[in-house]
PDB file of N, CA and C in Angstrom:
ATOM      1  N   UNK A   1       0.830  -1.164   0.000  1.00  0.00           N
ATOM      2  CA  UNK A   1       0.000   0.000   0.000  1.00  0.00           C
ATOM      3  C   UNK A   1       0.884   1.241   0.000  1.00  0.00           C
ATOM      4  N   UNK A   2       0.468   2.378  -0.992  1.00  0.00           N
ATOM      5  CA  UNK A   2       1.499   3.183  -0.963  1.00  0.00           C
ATOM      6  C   UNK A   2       0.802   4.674   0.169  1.00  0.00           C
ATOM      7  N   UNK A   3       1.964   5.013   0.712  1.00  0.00           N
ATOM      8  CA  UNK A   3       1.273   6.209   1.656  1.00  0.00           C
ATOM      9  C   UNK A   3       2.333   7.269   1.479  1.00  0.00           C
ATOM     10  N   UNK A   4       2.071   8.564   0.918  1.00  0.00           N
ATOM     11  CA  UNK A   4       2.598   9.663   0.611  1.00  0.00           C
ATOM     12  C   UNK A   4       2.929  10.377   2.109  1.00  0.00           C
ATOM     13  N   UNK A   5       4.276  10.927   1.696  1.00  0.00           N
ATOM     14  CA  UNK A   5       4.829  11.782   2.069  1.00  0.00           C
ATOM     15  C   UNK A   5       3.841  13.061   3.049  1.00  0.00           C
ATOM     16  N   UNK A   6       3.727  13.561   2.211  1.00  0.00           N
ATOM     17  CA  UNK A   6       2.612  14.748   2.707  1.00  0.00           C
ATOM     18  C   UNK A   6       1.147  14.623   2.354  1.00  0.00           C
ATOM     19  N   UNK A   7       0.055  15.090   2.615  1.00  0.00           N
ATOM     20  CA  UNK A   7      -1.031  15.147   2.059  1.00  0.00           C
ATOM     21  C   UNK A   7      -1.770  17.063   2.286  1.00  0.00           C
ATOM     22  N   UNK A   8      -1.857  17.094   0.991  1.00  0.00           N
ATOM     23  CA  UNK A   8      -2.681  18.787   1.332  1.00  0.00           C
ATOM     24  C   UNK A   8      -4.246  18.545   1.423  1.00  0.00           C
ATOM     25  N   UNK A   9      -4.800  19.653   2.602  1.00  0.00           N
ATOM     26  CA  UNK A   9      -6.036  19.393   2.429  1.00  0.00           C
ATOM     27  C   UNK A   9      -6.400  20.720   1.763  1.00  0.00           C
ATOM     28  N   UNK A  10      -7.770  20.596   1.622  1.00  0.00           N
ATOM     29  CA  UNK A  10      -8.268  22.239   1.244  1.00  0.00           C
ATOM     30  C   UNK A  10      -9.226  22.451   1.871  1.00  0.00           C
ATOM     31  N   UNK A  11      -9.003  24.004   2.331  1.00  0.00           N
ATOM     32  CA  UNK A  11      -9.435  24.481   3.480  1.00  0.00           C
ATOM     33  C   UNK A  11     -10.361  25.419   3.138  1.00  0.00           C
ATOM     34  N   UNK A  12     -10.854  25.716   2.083  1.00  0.00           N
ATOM     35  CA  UNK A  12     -11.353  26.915   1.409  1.00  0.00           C
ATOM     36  C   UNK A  12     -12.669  25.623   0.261  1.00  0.00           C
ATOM     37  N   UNK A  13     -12.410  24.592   0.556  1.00  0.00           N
ATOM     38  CA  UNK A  13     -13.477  23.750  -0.543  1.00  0.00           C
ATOM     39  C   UNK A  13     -14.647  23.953   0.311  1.00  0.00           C
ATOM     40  N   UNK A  14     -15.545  23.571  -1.029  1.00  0.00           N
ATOM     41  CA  UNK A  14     -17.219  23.157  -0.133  1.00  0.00           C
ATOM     42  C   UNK A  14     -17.367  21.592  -0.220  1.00  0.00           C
ATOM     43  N   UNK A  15     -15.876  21.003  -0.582  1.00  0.00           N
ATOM     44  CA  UNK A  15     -16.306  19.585  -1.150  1.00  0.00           C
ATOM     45  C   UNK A  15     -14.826  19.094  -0.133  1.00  0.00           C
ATOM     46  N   UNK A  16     -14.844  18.043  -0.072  1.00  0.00           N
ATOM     47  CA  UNK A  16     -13.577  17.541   0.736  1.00  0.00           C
ATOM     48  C   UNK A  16     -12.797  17.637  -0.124  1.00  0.00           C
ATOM     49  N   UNK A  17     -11.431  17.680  -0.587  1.00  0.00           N
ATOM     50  CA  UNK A  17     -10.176  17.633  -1.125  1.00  0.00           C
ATOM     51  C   UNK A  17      -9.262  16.877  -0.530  1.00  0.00           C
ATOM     52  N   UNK A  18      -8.468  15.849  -1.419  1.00  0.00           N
ATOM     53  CA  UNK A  18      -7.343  15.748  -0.591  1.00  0.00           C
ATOM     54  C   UNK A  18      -6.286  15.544  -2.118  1.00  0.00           C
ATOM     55  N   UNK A  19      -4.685  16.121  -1.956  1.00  0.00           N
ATOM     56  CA  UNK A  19      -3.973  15.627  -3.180  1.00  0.00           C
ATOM     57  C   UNK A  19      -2.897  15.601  -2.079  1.00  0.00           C
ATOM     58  N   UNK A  20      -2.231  14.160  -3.275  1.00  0.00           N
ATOM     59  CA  UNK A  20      -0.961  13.949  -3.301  1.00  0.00           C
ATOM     60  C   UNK A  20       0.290  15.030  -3.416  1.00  0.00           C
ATOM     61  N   UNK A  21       1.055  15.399  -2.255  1.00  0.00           N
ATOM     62  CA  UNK A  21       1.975  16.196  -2.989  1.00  0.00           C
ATOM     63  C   UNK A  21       3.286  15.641  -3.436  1.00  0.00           C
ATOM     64  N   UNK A  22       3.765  14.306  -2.557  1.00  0.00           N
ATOM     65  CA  UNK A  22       5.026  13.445  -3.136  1.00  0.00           C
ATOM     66  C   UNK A  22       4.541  12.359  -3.615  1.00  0.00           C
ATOM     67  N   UNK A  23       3.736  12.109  -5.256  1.00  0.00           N
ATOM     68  CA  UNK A  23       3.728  10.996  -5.594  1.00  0.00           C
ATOM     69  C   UNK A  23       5.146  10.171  -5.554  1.00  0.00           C
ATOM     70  N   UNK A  24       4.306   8.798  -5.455  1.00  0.00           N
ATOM     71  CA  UNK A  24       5.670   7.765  -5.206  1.00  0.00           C
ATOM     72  C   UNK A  24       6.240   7.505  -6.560  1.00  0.00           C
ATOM     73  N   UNK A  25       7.455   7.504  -6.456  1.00  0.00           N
ATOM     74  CA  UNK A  25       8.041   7.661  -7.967  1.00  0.00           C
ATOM     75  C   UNK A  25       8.244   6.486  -8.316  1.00  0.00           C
ATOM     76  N   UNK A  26       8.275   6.231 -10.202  1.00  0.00           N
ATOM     77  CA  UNK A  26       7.913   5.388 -10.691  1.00  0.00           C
ATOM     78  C   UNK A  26       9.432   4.395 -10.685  1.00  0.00           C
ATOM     79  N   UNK A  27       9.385   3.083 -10.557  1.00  0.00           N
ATOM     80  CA  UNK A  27      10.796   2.571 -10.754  1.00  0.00           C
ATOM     81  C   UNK A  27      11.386   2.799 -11.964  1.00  0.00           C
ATOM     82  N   UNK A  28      12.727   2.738 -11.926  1.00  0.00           N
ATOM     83  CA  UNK A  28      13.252   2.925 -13.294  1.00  0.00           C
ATOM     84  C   UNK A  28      13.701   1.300 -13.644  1.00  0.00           C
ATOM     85  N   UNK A  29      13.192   1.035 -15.022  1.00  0.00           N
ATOM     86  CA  UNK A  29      13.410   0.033 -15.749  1.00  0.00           C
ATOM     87  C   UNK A  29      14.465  -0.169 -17.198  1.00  0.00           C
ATOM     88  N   UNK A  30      14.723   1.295 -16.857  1.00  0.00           N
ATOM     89  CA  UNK A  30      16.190   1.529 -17.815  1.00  0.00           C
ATOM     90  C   UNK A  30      17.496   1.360 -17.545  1.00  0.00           C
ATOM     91  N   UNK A  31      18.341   0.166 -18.274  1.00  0.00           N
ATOM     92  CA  UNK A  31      19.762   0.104 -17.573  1.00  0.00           C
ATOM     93  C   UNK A  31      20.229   0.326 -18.415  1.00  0.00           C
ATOM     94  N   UNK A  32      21.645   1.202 -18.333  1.00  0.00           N
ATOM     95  CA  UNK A  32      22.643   1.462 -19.406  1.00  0.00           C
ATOM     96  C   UNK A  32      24.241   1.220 -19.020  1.00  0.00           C
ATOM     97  N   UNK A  33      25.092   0.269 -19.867  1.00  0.00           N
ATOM     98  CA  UNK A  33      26.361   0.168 -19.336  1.00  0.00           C
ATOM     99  C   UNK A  33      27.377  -0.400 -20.802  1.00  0.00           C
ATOM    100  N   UNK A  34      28.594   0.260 -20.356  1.00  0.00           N
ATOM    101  CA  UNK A  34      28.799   0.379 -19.464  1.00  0.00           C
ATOM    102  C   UNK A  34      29.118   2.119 -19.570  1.00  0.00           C
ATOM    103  N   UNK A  35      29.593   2.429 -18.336  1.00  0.00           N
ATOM    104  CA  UNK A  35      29.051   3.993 -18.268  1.00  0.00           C
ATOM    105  C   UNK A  35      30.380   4.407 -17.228  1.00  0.00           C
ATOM    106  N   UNK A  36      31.438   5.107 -17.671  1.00  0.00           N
ATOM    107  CA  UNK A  36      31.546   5.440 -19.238  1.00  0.00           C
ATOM    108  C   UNK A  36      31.807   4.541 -20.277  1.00  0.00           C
ATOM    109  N   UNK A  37      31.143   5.189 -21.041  1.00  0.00           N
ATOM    110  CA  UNK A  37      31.887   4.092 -22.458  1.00  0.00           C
ATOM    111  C   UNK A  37      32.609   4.859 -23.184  1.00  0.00           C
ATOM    112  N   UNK A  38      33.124   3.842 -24.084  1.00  0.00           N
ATOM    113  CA  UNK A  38      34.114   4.106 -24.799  1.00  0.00           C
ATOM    114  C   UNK A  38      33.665   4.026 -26.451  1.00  0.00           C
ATOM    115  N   UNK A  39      33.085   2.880 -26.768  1.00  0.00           N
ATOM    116  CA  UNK A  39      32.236   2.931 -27.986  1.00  0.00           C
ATOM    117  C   UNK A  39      30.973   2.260 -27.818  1.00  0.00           C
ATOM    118  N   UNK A  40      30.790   1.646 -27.764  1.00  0.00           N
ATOM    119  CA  UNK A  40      29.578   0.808 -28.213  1.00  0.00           C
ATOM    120  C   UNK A  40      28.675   0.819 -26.560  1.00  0.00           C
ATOM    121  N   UNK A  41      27.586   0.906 -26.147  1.00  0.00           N
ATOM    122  CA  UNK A  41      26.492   1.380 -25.156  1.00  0.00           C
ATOM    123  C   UNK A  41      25.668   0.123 -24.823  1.00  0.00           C
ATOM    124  N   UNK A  42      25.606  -0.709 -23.912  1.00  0.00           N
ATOM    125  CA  UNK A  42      24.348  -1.470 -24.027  1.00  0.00           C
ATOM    126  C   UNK A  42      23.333  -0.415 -23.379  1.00  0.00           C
ATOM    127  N   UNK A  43      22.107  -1.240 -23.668  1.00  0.00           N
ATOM    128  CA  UNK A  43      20.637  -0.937 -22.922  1.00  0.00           C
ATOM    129  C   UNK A  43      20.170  -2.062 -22.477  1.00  0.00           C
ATOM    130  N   UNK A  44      19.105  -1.990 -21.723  1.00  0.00           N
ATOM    131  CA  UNK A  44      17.904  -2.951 -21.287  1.00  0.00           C
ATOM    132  C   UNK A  44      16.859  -2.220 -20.698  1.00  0.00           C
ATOM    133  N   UNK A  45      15.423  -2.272 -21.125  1.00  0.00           N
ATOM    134  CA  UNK A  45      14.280  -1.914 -21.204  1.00  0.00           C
ATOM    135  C   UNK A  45      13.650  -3.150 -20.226  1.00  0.00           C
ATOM    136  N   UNK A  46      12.864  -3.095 -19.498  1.00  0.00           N
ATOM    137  CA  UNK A  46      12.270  -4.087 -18.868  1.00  0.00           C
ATOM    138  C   UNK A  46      11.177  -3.880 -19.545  1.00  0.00           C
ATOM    139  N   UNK A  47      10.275  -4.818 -19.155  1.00  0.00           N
ATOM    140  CA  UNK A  47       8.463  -4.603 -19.960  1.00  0.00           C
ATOM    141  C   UNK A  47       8.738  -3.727 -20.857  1.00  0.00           C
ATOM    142  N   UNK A  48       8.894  -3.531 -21.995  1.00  0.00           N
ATOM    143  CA  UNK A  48       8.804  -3.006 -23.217  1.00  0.00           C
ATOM    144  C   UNK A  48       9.361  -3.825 -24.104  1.00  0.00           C
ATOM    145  N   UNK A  49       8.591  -3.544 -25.759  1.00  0.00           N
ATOM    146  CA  UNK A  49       9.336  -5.127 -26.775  1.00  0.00           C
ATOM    147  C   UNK A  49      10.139  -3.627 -27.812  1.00  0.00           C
ATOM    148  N   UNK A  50       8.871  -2.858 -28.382  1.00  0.00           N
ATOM    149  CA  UNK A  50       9.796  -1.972 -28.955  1.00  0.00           C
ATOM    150  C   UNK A  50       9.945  -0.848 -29.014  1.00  0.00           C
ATOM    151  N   UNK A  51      10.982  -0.410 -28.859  1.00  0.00           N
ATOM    152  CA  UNK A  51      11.320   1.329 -28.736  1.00  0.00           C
ATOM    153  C   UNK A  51      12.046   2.339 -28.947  1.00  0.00           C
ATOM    154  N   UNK A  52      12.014   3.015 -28.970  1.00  0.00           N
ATOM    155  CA  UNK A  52      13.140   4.503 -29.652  1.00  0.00           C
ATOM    156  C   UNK A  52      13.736   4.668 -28.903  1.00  0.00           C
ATOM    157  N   UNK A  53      15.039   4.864 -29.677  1.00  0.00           N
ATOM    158  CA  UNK A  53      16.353   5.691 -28.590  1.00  0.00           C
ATOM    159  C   UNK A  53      16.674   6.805 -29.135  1.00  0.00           C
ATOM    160  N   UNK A  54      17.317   7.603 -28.194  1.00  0.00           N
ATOM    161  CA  UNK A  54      17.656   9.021 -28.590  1.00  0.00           C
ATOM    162  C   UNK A  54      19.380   9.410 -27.563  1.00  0.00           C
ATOM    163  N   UNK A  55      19.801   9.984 -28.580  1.00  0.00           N
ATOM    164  CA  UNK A  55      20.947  10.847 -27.540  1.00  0.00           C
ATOM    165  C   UNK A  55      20.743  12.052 -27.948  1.00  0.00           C
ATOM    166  N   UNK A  56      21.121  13.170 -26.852  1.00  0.00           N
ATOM    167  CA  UNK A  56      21.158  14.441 -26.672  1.00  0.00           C
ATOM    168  C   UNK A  56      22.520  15.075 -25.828  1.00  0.00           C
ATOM    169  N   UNK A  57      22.830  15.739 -26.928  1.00  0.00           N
ATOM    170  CA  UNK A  57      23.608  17.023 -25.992  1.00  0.00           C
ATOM    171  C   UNK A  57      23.430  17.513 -25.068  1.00  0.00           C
ATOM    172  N   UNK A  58      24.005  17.975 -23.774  1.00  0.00           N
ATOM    173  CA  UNK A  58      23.893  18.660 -22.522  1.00  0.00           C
ATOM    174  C   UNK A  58      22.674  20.068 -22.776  1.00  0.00           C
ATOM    175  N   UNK A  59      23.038  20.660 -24.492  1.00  0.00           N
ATOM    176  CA  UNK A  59      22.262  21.682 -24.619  1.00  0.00           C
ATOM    177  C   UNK A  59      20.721  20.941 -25.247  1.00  0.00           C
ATOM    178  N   UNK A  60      20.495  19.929 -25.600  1.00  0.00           N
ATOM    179  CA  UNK A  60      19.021  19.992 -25.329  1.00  0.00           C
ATOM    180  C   UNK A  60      18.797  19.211 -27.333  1.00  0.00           C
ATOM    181  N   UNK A  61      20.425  19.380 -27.970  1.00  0.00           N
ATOM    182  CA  UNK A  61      20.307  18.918 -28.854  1.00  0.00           C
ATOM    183  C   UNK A  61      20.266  17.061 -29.211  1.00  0.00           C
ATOM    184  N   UNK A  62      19.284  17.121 -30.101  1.00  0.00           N
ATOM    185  CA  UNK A  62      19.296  15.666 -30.420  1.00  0.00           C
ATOM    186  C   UNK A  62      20.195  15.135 -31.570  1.00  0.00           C
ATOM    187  N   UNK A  63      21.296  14.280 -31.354  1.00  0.00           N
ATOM    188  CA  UNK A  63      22.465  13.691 -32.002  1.00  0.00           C
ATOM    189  C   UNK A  63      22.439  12.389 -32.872  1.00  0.00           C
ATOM    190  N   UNK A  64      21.444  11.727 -32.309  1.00  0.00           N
ATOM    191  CA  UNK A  64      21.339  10.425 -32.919  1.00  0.00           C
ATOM    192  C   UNK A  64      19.893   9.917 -32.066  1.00  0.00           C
ATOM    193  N   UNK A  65      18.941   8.979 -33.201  1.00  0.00           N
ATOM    194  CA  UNK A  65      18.061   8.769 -32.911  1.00  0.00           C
ATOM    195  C   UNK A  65      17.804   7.276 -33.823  1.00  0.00           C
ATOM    196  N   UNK A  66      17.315   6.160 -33.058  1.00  0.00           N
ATOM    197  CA  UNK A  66      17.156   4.899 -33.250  1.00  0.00           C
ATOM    198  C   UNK A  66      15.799   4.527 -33.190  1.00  0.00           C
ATOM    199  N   UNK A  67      14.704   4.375 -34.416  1.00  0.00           N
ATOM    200  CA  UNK A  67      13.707   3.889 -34.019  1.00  0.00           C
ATOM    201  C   UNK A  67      13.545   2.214 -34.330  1.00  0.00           C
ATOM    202  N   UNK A  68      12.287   1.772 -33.632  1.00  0.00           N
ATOM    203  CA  UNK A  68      11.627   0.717 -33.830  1.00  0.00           C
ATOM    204  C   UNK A  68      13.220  -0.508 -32.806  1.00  0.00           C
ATOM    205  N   UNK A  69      13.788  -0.184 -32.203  1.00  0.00           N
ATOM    206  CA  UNK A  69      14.697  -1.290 -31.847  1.00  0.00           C
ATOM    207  C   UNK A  69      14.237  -1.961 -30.438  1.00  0.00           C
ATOM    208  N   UNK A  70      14.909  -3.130 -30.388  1.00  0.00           N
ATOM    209  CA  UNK A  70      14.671  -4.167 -29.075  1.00  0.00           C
ATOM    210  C   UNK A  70      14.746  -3.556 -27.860  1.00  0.00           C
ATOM    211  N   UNK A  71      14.427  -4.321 -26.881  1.00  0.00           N
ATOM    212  CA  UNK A  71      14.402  -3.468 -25.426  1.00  0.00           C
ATOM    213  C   UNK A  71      15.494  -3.924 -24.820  1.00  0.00           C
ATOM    214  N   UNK A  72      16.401  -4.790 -25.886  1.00  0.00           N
ATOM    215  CA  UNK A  72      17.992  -5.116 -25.395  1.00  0.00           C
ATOM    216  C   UNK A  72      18.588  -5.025 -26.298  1.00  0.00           C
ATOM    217  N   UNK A  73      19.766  -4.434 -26.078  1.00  0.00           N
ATOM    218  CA  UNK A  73      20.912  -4.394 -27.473  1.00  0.00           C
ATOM    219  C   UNK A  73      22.016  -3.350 -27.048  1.00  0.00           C
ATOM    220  N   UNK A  74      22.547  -2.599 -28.428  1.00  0.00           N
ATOM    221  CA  UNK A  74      23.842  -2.207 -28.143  1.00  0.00           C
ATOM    222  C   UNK A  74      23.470  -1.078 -29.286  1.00  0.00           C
ATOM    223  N   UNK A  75      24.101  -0.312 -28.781  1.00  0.00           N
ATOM    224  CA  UNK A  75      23.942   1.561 -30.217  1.00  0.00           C
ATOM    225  C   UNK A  75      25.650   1.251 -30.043  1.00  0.00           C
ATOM    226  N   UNK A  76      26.169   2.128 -31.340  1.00  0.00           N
ATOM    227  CA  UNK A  76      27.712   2.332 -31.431  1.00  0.00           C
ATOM    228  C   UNK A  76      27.504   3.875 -31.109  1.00  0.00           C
ATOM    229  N   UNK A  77      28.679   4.291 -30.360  1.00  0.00           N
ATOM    230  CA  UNK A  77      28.324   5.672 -30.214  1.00  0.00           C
ATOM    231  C   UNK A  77      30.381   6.638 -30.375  1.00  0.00           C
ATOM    232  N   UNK A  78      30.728   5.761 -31.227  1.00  0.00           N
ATOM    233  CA  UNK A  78      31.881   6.024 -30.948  1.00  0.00           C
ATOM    234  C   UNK A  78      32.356   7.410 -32.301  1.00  0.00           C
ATOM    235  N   UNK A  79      31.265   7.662 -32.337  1.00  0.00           N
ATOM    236  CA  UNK A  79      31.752   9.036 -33.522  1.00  0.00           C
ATOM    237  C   UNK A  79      31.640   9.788 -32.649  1.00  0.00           C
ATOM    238  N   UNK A  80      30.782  10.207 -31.210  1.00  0.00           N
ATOM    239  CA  UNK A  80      30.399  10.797 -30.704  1.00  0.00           C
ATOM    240  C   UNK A  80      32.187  11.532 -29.504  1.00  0.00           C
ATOM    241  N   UNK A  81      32.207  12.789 -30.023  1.00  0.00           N
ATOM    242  CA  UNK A  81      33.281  13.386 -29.314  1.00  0.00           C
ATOM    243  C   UNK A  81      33.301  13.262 -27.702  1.00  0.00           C
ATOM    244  N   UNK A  82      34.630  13.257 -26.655  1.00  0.00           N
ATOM    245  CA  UNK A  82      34.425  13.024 -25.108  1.00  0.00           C
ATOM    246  C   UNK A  82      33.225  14.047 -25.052  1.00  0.00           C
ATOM    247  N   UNK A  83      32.476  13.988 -24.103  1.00  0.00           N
ATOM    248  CA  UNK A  83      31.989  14.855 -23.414  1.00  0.00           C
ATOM    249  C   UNK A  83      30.974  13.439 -22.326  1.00  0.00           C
ATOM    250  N   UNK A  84      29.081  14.844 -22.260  1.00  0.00           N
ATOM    251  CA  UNK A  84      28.757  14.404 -21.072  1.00  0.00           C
ATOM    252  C   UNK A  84      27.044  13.945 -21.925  1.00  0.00           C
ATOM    253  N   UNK A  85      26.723  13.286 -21.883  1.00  0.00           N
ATOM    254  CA  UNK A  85      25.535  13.008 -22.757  1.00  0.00           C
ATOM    255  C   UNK A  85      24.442  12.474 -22.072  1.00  0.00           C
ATOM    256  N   UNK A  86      23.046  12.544 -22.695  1.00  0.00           N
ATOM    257  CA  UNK A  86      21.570  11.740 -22.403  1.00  0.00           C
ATOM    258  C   UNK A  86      20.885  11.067 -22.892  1.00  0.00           C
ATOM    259  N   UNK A  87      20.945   9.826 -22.928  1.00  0.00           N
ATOM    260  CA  UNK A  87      20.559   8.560 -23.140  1.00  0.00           C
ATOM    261  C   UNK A  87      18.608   8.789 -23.301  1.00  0.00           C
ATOM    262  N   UNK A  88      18.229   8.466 -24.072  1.00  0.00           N
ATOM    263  CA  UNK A  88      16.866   8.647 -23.782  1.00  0.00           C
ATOM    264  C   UNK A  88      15.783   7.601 -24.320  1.00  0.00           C
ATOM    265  N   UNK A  89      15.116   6.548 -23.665  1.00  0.00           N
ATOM    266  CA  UNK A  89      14.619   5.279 -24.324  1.00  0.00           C
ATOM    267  C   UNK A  89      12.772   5.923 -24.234  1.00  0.00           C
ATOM    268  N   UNK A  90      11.921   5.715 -25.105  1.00  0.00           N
ATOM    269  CA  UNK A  90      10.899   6.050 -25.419  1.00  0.00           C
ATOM    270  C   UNK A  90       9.871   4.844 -25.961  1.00  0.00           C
ATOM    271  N   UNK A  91       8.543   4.485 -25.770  1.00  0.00           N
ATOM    272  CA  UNK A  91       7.325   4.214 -26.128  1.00  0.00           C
ATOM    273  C   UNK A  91       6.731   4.567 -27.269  1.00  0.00           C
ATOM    274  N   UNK A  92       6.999   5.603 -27.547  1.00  0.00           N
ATOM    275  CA  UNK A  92       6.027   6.627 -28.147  1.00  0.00           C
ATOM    276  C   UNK A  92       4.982   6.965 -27.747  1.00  0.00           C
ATOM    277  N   UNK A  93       4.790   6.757 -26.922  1.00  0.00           N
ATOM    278  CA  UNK A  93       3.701   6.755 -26.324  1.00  0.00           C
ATOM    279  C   UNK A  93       3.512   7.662 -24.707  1.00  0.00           C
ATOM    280  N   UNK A  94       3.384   7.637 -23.567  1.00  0.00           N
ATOM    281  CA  UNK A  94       3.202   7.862 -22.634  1.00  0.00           C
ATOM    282  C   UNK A  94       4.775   7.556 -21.666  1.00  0.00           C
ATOM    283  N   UNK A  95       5.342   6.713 -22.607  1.00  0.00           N
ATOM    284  CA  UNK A  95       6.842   6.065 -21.807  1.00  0.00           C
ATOM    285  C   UNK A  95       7.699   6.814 -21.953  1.00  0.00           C
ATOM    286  N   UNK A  96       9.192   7.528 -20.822  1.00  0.00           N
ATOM    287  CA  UNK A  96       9.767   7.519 -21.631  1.00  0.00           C
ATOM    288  C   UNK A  96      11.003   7.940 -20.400  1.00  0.00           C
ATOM    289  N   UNK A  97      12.319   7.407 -20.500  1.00  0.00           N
ATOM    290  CA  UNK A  97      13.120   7.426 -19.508  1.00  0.00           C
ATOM    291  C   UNK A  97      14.212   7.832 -20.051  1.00  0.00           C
ATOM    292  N   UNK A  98      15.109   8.779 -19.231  1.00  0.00           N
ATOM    293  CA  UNK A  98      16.281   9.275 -19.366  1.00  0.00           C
ATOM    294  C   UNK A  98      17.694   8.817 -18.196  1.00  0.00           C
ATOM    295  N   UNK A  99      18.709   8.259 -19.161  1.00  0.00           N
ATOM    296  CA  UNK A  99      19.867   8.131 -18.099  1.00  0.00           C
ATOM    297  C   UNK A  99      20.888   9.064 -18.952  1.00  0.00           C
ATOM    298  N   UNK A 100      22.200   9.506 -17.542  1.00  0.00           N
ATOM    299  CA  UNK A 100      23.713  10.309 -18.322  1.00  0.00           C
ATOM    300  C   UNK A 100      24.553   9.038 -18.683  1.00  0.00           C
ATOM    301  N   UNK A 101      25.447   9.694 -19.592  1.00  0.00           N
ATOM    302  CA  UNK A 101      25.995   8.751 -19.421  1.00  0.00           C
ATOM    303  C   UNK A 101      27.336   9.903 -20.112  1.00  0.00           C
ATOM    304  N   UNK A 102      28.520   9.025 -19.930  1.00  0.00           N
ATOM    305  CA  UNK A 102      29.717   9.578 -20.107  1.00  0.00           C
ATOM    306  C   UNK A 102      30.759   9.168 -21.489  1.00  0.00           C
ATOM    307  N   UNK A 103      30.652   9.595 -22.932  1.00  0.00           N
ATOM    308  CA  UNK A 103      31.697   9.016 -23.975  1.00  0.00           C
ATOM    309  C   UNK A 103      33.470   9.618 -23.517  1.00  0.00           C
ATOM    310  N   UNK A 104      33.759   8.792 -23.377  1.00  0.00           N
ATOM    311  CA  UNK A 104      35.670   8.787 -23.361  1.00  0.00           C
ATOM    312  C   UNK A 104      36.374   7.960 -24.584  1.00  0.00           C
ATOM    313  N   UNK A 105      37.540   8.375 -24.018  1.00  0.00           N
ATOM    314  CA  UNK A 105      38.277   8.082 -25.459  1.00  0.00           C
ATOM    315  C   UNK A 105      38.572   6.784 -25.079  1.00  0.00           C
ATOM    316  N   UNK A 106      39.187   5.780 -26.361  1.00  0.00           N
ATOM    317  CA  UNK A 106      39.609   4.681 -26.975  1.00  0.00           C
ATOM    318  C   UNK A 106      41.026   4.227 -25.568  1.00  0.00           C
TER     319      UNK A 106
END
């Protein structure tokens, strides 16, 4: 049974109120390794069969994008210069999870 953090009431209703203010957060079912990498990235998606990947730049840019792939496998990411990057696995739908992850050199 899940029981929140806080609960707000409202004090000003003509109707009872009550909301959640710390929903319980959702597990993450995204694994990525190894981290840092060097070239090549696995994933694993739990409950999901197929889905989009995405990487993004720190600024918000999108670099490479993988649709329709398994909820296990491997992206090559080794064109991708050192820096600090975001992994991003998607549904299309309503799903959609973000990990960092770190490219280094050879």
């Amino acid at each position: 049974m899940y029981r929140p953090n806080r609960l707000a009431l409202c004090n000003n209703c003509t109707e009872p109120t009550v909301s959640i203010l710390n929903p319980k957060p959702r597990p993450s079912n995204l694994t990525i390794f190894p981290n840092p990498v060097k070239a090549v990235l696995n994933y694993n998606i739990e409950g999901r069969t197929s889905i989009q990947l995405a990487v993004y730049d720190f600024a918000g840019k999108r670099l490479r994008l993988f649709k329709n792939q398994p909820a296990e496998g491997r992206v090559d990411l080794s064109e991708l210069p050192t820096g600090v990057y975001l992994f991003e696995a998607s549904d299309g739908k309503a799903w959609s999870q973000t990990k960092k992850f770190i490219r280094v050199n050879e």
